[in-house]
C-alpha atoms as a PDB file:
ATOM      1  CA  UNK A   1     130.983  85.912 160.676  1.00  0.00           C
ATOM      2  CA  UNK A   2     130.632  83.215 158.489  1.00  0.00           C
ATOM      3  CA  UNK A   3     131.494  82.293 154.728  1.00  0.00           C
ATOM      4  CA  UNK A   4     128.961  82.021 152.361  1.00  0.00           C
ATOM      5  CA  UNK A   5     130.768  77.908 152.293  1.00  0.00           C
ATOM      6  CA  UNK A   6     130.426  77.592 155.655  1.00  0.00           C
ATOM      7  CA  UNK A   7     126.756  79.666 155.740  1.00  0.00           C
ATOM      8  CA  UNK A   8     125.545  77.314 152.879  1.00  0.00           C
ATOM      9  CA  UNK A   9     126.323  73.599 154.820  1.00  0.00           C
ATOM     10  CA  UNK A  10     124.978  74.842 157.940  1.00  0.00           C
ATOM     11  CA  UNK A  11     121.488  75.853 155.852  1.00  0.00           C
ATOM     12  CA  UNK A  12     121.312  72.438 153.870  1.00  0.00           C
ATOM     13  CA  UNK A  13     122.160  70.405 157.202  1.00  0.00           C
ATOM     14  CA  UNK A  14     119.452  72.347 159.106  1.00  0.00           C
ATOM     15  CA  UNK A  15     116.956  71.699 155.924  1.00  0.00           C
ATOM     16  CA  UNK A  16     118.244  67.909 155.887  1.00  0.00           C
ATOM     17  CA  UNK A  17     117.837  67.577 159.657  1.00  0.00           C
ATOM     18  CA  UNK A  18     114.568  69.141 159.981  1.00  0.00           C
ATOM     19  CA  UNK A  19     113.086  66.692 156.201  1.00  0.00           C
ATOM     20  CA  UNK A  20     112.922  70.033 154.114  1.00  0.00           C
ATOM     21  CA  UNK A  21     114.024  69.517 150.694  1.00  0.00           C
ATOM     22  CA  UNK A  22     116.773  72.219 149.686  1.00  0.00           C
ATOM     23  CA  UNK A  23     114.511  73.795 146.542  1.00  0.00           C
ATOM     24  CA  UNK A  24     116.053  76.789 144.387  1.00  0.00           C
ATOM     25  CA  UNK A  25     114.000  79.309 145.612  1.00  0.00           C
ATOM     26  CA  UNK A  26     115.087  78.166 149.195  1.00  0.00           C
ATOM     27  CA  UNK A  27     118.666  78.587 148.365  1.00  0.00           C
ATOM     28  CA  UNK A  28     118.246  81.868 146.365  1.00  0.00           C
ATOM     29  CA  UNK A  29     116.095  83.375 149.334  1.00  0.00           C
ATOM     30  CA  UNK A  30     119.296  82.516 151.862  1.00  0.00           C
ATOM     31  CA  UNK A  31     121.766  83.761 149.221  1.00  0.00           C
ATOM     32  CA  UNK A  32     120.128  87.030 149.008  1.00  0.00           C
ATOM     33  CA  UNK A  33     119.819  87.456 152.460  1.00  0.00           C
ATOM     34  CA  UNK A  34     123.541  86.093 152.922  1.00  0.00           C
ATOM     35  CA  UNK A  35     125.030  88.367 150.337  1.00  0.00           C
ATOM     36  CA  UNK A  36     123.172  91.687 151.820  1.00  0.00           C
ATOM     37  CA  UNK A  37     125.068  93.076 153.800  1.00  0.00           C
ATOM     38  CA  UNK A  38     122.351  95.827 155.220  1.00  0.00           C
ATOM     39  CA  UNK A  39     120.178  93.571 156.583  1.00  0.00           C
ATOM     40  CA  UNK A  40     117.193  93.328 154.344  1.00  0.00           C
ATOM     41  CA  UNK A  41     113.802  93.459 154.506  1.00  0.00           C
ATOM     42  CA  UNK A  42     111.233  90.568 153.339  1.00  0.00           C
ATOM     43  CA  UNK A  43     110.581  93.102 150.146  1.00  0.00           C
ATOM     44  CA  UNK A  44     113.858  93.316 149.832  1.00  0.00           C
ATOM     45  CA  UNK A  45     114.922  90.253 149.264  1.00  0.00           C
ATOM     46  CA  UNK A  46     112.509  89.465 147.182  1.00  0.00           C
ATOM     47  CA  UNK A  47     113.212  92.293 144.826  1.00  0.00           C
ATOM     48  CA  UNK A  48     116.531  90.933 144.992  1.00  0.00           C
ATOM     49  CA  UNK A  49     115.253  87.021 144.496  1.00  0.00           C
ATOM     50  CA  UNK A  50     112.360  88.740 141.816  1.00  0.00           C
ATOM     51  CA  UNK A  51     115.125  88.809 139.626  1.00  0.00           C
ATOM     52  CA  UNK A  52     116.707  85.144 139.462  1.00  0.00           C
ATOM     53  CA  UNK A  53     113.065  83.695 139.840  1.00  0.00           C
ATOM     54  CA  UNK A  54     110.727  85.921 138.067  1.00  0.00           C
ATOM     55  CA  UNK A  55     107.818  83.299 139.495  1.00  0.00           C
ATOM     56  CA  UNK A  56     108.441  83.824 143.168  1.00  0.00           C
ATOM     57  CA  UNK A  57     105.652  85.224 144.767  1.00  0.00           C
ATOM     58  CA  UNK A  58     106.279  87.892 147.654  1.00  0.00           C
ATOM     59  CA  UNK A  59     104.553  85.187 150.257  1.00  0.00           C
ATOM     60  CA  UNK A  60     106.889  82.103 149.332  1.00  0.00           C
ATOM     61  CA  UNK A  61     109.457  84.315 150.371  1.00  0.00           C
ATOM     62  CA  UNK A  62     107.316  85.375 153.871  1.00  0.00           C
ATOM     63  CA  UNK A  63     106.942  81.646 154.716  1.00  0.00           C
ATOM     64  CA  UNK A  64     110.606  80.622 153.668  1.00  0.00           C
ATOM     65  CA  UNK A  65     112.496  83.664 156.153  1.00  0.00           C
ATOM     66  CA  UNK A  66     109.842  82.570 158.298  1.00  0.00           C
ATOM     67  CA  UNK A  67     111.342  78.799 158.071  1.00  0.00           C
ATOM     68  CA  UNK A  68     114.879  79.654 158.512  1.00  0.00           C
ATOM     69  CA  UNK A  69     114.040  81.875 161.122  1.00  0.00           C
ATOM     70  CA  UNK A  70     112.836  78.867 163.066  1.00  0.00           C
ATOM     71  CA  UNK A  71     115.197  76.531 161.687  1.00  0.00           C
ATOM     72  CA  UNK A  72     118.280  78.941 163.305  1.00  0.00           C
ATOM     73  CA  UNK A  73     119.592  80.071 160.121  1.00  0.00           C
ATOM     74  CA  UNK A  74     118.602  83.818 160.221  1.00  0.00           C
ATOM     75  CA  UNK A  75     117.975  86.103 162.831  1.00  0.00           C
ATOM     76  CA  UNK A  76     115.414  89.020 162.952  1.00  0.00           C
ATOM     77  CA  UNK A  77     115.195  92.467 164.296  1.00  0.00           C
ATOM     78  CA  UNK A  78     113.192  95.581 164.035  1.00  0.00           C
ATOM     79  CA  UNK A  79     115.119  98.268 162.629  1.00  0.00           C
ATOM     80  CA  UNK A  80     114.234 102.490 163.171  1.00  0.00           C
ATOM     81  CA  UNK A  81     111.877 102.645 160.346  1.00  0.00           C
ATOM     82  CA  UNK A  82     110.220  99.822 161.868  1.00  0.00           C
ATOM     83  CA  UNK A  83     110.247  96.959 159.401  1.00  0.00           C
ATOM     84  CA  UNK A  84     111.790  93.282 160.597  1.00  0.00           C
ATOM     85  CA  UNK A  85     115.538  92.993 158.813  1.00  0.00           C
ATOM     86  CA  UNK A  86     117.263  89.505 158.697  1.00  0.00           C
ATOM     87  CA  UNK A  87     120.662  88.340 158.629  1.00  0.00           C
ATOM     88  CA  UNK A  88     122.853  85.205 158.215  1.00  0.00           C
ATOM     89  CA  UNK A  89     124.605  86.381 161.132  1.00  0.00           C
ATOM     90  CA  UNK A  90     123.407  84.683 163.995  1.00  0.00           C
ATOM     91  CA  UNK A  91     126.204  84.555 166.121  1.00  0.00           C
ATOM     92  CA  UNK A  92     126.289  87.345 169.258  1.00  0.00           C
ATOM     93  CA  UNK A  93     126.783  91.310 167.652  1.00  0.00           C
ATOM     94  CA  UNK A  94     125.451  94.518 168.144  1.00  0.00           C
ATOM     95  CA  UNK A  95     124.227  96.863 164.921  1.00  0.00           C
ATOM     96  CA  UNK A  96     125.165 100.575 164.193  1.00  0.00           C
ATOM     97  CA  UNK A  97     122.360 102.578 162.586  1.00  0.00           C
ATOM     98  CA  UNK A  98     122.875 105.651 160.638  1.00  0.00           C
ATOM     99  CA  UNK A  99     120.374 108.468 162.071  1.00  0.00           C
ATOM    100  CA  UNK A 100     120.014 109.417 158.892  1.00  0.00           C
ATOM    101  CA  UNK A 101     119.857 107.273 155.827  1.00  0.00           C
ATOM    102  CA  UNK A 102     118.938 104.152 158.161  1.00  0.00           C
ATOM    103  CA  UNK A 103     122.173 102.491 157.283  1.00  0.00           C
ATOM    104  CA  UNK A 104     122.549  98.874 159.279  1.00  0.00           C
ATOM    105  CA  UNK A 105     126.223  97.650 160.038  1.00  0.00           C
ATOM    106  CA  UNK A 106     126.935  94.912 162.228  1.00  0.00           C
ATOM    107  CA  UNK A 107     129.448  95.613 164.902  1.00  0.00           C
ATOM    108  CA  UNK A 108     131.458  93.392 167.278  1.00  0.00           C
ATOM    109  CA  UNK A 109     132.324  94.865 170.151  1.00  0.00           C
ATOM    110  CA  UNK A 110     133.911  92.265 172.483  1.00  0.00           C
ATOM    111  CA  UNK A 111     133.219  94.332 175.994  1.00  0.00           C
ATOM    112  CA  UNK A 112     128.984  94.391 174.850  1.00  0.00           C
ATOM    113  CA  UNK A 113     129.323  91.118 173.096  1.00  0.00           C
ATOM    114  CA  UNK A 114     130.469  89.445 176.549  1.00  0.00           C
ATOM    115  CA  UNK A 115     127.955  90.902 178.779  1.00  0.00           C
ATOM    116  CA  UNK A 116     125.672  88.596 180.795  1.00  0.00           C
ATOM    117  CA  UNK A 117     122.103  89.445 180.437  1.00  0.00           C
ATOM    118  CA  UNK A 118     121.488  90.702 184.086  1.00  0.00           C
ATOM    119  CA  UNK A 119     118.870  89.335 186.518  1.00  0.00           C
ATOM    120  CA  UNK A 120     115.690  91.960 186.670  1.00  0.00           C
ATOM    121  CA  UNK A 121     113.303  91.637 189.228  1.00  0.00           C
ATOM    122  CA  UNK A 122     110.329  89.151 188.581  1.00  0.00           C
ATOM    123  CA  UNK A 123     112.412  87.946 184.988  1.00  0.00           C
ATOM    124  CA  UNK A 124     113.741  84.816 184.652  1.00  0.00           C
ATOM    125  CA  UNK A 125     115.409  82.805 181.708  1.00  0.00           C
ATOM    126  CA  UNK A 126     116.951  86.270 180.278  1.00  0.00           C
ATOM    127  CA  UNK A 127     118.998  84.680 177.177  1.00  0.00           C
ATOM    128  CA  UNK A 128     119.396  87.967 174.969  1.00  0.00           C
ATOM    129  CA  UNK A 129     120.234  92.099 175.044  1.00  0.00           C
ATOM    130  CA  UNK A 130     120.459  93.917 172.109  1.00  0.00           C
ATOM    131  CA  UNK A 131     121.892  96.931 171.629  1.00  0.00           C
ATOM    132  CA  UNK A 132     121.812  99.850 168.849  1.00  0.00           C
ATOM    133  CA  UNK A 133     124.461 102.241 168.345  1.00  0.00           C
ATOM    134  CA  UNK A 134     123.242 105.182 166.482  1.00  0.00           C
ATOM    135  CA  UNK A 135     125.020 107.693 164.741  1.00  0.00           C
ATOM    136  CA  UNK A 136     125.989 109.138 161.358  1.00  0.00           C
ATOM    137  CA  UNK A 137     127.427 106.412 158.515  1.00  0.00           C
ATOM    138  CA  UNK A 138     129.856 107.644 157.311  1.00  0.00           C
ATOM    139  CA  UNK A 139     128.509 108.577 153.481  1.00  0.00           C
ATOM    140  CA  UNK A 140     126.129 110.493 155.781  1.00  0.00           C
ATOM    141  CA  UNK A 141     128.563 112.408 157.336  1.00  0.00           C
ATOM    142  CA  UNK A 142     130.410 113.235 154.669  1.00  0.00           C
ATOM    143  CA  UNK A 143     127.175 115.248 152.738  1.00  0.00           C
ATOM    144  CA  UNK A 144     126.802 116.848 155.932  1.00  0.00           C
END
């Protein structure tokens, strides 16, 4: 996983590459998402970006995930509960979700993280498998 260094020069080159100018609220939205480490929701981070830049409106921050969605920078997935979560992580990992609570960790596990995508019948261009381990966190397991 990356530093928040490393994290931040990869999202101004992509912005620089791609003629996007590198605003406040653009760098505050990937902060917040960078520096959550559960995988937030769009309302999420804006609660979270509400509070730097009272004048952000819930759809800048829509349209700028969506951007740096596109752009590489973030990746998306549905969690349990339904709603779309985003992370800075983009490179290959797997997610543990609490059963209970709805807790998202990222996991590397190098035996999934390795697997080839296999060929299914009538599929073609396969470039991604996700998987989901679900259990109990482990503030979860300890009320239990």
């Amino acid at each position: 996983m990356q530093t928040m260094k490393e994290n931040m020069l990869q999202f101004e080159n992509a912005c620089r590459e791609q003629g996007l100018k590198i605003t406040h609220q653009r760098v505050e939205v990937f902060k917040a998402i960078h520096k959550a480490k559960d995988h937030p929701s769009v309302e999420e981070i804006y609660a979270i970006v509400n509070r730097r830049i009272p004048s952000i409106s819930l759809d800048t921050v829509y349209r700028t995930v969506d951007t740096f969605e596109k752009l590489g920078l973030v990746s998306r997935f549905q969690a349990p509960d339904g709603r779309f979560r985003f992370d800075t992580n983009i490179d290959i990992h797997q997610h543990l979700v609490c059963t209970k609570c709805g807790r998202i960790e990222d996991i590397h596990w190098d035996g999934l993280d390795r697997l080839k995508v296999p060929s299914v019948g009538g599929w073609s261009d396969l470039v991604l498998a996700s998987v989901e381990i679900k259990g109990l966190c482990e503030a979860c397991r300890k009320k239990n």
